[in-house]
PDB file of N, CA and C in Angstrom:
ATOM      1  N   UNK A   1      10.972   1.972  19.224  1.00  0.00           N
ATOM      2  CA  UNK A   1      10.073   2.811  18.467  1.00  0.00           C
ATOM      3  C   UNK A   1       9.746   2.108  17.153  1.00  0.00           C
ATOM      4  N   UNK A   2       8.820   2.147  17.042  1.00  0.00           N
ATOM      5  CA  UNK A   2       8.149   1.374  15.488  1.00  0.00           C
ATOM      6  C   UNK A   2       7.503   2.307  15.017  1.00  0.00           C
ATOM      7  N   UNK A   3       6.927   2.484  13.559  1.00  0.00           N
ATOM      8  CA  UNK A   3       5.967   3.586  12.744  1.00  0.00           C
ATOM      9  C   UNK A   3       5.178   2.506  11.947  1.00  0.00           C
ATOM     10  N   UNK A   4       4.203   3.075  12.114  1.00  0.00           N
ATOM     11  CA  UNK A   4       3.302   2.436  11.100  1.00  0.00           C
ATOM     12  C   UNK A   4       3.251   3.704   9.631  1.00  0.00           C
ATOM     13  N   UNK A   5       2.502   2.961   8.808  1.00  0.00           N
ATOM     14  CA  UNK A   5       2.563   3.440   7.943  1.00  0.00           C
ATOM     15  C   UNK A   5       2.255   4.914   7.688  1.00  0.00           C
ATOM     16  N   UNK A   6       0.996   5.840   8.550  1.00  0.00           N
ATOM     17  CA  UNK A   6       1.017   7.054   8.705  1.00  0.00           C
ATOM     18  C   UNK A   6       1.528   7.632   9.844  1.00  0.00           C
ATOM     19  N   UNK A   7       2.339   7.032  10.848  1.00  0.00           N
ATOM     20  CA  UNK A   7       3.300   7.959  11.120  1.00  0.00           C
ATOM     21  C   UNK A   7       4.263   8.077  10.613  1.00  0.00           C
ATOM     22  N   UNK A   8       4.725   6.958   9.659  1.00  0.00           N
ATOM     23  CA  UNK A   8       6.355   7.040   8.830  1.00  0.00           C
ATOM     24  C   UNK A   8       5.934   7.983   7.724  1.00  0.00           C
ATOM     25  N   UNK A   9       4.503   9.262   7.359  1.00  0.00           N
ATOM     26  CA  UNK A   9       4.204   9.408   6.621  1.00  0.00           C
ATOM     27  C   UNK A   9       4.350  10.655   7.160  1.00  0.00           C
ATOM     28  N   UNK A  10       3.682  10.690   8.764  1.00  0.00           N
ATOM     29  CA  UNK A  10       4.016  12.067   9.112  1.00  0.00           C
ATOM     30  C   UNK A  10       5.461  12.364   9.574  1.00  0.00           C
ATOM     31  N   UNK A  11       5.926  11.778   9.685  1.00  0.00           N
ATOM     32  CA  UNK A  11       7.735  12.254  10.243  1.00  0.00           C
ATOM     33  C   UNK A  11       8.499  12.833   8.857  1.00  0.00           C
ATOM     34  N   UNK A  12       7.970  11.888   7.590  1.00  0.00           N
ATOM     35  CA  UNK A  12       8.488  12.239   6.705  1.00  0.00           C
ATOM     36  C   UNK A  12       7.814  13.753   6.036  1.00  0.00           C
ATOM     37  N   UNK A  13       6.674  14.042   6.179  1.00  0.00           N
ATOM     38  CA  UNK A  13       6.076  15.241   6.144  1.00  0.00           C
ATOM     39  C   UNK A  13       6.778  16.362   7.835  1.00  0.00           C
ATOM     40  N   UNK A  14       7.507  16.101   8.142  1.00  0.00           N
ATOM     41  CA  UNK A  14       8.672  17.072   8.883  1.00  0.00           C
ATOM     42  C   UNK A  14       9.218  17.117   8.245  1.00  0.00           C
ATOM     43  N   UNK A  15      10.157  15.776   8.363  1.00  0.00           N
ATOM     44  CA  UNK A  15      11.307  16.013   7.312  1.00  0.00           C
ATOM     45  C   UNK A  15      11.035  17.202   6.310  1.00  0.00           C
ATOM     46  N   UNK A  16      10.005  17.023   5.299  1.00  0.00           N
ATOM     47  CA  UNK A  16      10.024  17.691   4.120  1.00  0.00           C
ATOM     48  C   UNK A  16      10.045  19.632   4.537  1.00  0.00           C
ATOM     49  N   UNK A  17       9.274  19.710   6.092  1.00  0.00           N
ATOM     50  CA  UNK A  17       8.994  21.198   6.592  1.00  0.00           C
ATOM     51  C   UNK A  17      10.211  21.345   6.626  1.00  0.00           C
ATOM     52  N   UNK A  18      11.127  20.697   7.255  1.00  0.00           N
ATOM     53  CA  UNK A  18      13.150  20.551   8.237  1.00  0.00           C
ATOM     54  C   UNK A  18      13.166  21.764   6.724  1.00  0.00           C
ATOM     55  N   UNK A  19      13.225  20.463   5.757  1.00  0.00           N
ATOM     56  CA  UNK A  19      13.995  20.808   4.585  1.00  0.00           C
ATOM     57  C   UNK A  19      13.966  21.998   3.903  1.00  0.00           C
ATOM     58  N   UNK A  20      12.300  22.205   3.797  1.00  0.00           N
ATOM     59  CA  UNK A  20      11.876  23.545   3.134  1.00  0.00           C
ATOM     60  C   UNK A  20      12.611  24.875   3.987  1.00  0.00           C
ATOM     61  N   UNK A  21      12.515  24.801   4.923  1.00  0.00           N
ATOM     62  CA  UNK A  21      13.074  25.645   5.909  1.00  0.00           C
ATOM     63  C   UNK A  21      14.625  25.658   5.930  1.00  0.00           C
ATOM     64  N   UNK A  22      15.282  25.005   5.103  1.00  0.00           N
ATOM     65  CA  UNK A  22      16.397  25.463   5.348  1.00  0.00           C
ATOM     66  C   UNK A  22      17.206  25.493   3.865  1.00  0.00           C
ATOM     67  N   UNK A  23      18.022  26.901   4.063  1.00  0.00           N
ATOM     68  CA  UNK A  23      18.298  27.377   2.656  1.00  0.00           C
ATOM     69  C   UNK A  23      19.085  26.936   2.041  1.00  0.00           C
ATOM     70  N   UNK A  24      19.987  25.855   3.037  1.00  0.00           N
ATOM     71  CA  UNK A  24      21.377  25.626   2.142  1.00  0.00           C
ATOM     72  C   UNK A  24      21.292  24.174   1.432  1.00  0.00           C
ATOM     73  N   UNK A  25      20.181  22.888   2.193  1.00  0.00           N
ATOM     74  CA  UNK A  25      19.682  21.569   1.707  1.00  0.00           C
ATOM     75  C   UNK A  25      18.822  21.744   0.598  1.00  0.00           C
ATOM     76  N   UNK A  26      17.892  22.595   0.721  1.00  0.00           N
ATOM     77  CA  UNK A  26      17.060  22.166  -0.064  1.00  0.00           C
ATOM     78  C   UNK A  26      17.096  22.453  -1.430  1.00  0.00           C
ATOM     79  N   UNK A  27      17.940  23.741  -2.070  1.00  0.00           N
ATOM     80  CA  UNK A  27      18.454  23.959  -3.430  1.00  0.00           C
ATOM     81  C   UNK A  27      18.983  22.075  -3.855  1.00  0.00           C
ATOM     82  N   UNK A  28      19.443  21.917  -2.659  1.00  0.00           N
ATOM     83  CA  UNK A  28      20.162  20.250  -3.148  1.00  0.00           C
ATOM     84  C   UNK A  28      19.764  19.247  -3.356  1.00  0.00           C
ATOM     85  N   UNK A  29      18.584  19.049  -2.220  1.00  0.00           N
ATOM     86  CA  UNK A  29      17.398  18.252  -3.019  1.00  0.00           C
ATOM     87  C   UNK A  29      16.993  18.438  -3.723  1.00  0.00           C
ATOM     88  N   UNK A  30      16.610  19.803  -4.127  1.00  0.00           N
ATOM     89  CA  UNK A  30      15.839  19.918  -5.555  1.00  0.00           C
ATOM     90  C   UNK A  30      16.387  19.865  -6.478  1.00  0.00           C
ATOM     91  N   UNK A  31      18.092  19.915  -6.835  1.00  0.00           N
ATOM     92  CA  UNK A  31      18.719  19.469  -7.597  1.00  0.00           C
ATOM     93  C   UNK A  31      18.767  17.930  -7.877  1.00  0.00           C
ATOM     94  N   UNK A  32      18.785  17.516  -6.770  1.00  0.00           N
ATOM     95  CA  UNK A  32      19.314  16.238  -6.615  1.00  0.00           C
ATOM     96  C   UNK A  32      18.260  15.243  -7.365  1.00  0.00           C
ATOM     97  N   UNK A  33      16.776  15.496  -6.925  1.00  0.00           N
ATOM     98  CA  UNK A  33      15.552  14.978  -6.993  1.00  0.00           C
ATOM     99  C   UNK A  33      14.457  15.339  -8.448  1.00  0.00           C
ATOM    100  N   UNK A  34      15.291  16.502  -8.460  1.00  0.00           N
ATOM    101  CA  UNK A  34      14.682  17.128 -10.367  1.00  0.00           C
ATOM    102  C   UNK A  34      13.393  17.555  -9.782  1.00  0.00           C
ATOM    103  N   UNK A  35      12.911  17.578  -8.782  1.00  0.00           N
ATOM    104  CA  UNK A  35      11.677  18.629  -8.330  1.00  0.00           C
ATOM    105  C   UNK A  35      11.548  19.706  -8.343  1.00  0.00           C
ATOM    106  N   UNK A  36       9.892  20.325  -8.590  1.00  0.00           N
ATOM    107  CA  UNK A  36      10.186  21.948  -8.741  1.00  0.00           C
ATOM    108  C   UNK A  36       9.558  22.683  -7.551  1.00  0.00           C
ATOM    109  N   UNK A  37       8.917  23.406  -7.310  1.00  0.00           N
ATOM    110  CA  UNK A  37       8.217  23.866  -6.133  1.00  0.00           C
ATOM    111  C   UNK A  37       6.535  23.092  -6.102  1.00  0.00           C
ATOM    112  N   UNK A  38       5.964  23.493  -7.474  1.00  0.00           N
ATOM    113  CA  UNK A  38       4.935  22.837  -8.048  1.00  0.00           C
ATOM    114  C   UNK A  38       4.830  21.296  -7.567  1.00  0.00           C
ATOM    115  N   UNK A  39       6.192  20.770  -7.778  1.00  0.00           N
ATOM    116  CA  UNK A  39       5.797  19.191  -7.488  1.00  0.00           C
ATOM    117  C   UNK A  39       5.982  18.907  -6.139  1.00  0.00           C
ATOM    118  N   UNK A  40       6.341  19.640  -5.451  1.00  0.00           N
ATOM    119  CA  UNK A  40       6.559  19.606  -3.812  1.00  0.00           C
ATOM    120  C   UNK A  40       5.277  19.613  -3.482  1.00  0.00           C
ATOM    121  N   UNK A  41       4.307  20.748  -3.987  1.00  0.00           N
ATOM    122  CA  UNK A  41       3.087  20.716  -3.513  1.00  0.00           C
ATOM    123  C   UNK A  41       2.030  19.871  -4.062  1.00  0.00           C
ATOM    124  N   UNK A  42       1.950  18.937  -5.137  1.00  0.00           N
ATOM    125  CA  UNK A  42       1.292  18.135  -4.778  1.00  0.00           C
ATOM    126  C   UNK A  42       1.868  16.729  -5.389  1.00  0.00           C
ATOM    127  N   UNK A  43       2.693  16.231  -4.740  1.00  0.00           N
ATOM    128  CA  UNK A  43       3.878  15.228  -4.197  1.00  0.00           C
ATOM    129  C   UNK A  43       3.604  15.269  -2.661  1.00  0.00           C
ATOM    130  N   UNK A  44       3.333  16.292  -1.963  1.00  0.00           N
ATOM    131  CA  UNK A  44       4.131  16.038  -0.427  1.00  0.00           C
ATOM    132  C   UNK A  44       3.051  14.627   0.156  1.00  0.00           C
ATOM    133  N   UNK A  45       1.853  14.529  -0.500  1.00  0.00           N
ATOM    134  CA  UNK A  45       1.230  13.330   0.424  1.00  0.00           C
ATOM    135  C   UNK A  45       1.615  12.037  -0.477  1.00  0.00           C
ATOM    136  N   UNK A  46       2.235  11.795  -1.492  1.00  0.00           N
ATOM    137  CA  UNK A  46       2.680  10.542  -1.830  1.00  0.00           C
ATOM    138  C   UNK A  46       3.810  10.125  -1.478  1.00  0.00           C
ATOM    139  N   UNK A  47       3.215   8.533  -0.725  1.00  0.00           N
ATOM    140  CA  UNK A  47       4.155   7.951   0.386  1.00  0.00           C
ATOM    141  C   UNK A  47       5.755   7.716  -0.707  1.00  0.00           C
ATOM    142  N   UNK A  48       5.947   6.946  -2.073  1.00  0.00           N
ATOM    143  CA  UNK A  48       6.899   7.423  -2.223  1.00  0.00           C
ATOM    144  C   UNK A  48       7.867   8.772  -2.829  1.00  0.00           C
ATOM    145  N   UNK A  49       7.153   9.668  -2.490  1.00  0.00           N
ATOM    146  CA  UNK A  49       7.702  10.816  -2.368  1.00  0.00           C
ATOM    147  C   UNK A  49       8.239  11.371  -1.302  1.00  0.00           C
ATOM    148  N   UNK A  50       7.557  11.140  -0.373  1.00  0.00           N
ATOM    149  CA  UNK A  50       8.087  10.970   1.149  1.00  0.00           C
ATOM    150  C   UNK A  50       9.019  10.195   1.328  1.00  0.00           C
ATOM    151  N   UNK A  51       9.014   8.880   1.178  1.00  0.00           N
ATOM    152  CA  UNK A  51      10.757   8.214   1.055  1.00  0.00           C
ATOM    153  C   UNK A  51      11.173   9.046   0.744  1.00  0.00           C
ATOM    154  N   UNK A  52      10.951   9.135  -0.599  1.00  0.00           N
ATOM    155  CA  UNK A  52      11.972   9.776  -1.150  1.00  0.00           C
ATOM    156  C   UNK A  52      13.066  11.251  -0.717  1.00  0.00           C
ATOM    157  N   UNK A  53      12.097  12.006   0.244  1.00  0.00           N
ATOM    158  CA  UNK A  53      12.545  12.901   1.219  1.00  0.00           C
ATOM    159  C   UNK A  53      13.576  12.587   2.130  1.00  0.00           C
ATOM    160  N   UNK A  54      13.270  11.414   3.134  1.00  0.00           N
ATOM    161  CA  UNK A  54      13.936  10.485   3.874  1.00  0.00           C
ATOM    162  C   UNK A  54      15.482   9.885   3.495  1.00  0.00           C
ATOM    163  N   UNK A  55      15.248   9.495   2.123  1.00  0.00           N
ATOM    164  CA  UNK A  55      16.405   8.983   1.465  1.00  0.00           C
ATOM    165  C   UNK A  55      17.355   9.994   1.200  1.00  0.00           C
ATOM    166  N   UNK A  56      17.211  11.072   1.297  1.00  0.00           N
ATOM    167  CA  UNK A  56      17.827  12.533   1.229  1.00  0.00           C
ATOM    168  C   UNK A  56      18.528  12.559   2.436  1.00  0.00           C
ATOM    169  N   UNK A  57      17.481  12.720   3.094  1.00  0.00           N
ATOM    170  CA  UNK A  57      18.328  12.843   4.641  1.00  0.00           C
ATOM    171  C   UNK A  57      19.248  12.068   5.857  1.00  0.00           C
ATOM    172  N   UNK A  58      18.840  10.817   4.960  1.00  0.00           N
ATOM    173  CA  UNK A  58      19.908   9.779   5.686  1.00  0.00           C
ATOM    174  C   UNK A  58      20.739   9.084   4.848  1.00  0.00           C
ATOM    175  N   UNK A  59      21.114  10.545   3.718  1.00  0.00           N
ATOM    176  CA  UNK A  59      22.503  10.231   3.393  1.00  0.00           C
ATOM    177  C   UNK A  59      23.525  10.925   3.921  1.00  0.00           C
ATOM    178  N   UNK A  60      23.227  11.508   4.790  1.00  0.00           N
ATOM    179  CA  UNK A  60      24.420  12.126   5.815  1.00  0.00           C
ATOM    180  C   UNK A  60      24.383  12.216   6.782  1.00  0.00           C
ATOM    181  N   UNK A  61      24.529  12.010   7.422  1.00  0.00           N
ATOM    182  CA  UNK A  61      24.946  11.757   9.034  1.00  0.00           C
ATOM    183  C   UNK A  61      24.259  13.049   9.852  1.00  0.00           C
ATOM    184  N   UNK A  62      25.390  14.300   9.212  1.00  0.00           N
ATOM    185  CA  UNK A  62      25.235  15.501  10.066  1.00  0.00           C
ATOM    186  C   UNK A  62      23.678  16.054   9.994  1.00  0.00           C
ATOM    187  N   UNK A  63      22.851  15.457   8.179  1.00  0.00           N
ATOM    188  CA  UNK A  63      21.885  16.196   8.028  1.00  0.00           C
ATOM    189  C   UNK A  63      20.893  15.153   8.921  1.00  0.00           C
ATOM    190  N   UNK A  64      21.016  14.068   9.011  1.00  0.00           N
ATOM    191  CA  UNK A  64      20.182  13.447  10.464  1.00  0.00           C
ATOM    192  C   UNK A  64      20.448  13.674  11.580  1.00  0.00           C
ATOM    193  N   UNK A  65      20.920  14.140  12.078  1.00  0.00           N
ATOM    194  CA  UNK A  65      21.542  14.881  13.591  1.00  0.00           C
ATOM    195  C   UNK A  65      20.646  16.083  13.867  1.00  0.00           C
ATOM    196  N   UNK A  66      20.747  17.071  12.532  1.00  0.00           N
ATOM    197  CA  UNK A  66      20.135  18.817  12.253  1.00  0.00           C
ATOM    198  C   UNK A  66      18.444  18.116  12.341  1.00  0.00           C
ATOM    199  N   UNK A  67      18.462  17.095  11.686  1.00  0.00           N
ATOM    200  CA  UNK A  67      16.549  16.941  11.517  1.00  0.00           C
ATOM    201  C   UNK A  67      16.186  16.649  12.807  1.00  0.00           C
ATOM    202  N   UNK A  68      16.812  15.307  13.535  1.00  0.00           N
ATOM    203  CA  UNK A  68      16.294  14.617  14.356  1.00  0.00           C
ATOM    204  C   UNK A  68      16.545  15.771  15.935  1.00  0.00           C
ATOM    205  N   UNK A  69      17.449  16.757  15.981  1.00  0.00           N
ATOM    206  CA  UNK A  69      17.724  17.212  16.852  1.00  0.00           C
ATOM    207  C   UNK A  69      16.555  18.969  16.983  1.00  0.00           C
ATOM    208  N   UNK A  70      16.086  18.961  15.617  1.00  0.00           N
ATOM    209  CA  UNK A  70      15.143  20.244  15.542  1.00  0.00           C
ATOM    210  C   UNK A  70      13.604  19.775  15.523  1.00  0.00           C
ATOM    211  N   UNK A  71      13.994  18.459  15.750  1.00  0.00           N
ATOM    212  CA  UNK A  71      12.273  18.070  15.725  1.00  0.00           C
ATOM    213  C   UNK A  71      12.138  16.865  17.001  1.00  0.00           C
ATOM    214  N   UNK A  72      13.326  16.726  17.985  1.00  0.00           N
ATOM    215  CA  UNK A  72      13.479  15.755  19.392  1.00  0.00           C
ATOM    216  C   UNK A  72      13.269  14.524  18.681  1.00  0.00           C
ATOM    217  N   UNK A  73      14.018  13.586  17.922  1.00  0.00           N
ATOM    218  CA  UNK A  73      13.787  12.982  17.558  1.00  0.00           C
ATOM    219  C   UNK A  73      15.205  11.615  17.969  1.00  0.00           C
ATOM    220  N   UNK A  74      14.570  10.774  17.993  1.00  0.00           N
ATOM    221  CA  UNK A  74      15.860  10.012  18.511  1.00  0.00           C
ATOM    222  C   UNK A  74      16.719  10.033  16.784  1.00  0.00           C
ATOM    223  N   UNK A  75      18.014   9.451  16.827  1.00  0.00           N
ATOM    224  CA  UNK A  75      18.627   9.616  15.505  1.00  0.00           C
ATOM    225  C   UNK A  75      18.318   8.295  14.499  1.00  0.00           C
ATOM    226  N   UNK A  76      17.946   7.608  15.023  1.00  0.00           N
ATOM    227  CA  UNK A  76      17.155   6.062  14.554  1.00  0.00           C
ATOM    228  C   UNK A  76      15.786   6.433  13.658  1.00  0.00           C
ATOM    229  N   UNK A  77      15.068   7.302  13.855  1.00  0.00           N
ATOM    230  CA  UNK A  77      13.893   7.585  13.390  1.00  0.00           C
ATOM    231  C   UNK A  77      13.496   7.812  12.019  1.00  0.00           C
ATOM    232  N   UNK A  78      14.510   8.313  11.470  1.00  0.00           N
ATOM    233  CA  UNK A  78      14.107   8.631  10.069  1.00  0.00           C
ATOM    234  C   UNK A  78      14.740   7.138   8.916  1.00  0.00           C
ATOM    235  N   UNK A  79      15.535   6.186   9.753  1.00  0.00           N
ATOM    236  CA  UNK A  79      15.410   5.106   9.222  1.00  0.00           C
ATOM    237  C   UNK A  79      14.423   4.039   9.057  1.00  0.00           C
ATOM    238  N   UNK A  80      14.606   4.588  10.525  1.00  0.00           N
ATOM    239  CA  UNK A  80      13.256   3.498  10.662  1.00  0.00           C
ATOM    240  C   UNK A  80      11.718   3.924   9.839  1.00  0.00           C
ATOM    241  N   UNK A  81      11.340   5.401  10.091  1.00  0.00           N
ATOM    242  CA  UNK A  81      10.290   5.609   9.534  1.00  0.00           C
ATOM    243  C   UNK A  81      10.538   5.066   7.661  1.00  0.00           C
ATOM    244  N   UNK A  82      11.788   5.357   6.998  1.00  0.00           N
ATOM    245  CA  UNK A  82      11.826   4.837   6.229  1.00  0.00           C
ATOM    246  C   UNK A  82      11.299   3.834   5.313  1.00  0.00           C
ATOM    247  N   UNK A  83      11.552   2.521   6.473  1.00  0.00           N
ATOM    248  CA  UNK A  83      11.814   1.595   6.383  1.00  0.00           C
ATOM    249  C   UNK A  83      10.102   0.833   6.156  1.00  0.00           C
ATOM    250  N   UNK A  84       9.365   1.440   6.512  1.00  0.00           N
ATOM    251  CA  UNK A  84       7.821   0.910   6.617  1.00  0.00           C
ATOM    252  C   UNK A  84       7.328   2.026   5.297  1.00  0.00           C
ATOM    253  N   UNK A  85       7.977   3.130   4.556  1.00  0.00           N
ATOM    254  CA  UNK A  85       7.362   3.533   3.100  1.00  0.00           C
ATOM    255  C   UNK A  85       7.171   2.548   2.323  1.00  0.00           C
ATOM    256  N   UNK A  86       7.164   2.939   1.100  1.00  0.00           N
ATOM    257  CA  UNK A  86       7.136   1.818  -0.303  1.00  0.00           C
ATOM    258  C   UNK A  86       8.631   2.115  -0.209  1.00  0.00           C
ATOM    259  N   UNK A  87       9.613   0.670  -0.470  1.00  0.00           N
ATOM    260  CA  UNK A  87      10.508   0.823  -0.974  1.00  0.00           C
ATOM    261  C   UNK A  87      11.772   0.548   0.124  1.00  0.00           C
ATOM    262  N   UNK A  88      10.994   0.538   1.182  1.00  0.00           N
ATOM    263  CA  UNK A  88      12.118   0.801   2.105  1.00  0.00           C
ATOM    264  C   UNK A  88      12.319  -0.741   3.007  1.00  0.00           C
ATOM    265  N   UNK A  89      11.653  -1.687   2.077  1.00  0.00           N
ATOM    266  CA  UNK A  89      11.911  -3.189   2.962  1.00  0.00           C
ATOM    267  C   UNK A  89      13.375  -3.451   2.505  1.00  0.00           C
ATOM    268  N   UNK A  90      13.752  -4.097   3.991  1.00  0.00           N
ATOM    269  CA  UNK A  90      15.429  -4.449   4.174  1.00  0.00           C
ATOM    270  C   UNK A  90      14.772  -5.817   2.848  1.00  0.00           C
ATOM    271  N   UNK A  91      16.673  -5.476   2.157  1.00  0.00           N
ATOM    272  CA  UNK A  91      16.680  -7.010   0.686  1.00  0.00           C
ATOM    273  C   UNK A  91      17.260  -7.740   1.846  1.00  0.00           C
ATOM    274  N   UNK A  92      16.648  -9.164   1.227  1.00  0.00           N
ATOM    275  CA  UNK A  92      18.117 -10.355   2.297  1.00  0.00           C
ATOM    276  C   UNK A  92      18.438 -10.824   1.199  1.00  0.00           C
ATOM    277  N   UNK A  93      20.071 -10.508   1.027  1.00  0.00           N
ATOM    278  CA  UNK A  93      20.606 -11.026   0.080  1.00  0.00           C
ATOM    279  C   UNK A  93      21.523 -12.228  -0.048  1.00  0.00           C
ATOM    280  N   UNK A  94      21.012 -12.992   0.595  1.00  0.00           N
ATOM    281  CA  UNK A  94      21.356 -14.561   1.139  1.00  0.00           C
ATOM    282  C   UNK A  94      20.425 -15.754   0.490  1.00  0.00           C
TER     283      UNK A  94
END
C-alpha cells in the first residue's frame, strides 16, 4: 500500500473524525496539541496539521489498532500515510 499525497490527506482527515468521535482521546489531543475547537475547524485541511493528527495516533499502539480497526484499515497505514505529509520523510542518520 502506498499514499500519495491526498490520500495520506484523506486517511488523516479519518483519523481526525476516529478522534473527534471519541471522548476519552481527544480531551488529550487537545491538551496535548494546545488546539481549540476553532482551530480544528479551520486546521483540518492543512497537511501539517494532519500529520500532526497522525503523530498522535501512532504514539500508541492500542490507539492504532482502535483507528485502523474502526475504519478496516491495515495497522501499517497511518504510518505510512504519515510518512508522505510534510515532515514525515524517514532522516538517514548515517
Amino acid at each position: 500500500m502506498s499514499f500519495s499525497p491526498e490520500s495520506a490527506e484523506t486517511l488523516a482527515l479519518q483519523a481526525l473524525a476516529w478522534l473527534s468521535g471519541n471522548d476519552e482521546l481527544m480531551p488529550i489531543f487537545m491538551g496535548s496539541t494546545g488546539v481549540s475547537v476553532d482551530d480544528l475547524k479551520t486546521q483540518a485541511g492543512d497537511p501539517a496539521f494532519l500529520a500532526s493528527v497522525l503523530d498522535f495516533i501512532i504514539m500508541d499502539d492500542q490507539w492504532v489498532i482502535a483507528f485502523c480497526d474502526a475504519q478496516n484499515l491495515e495497522y501499517t497505514a497511518p504510518m505510512m500515510a504519515r510518512q508522505v505529509l510534510p515532515g514525515g520523510e524517514q532522516v538517514n542518520w548515517t
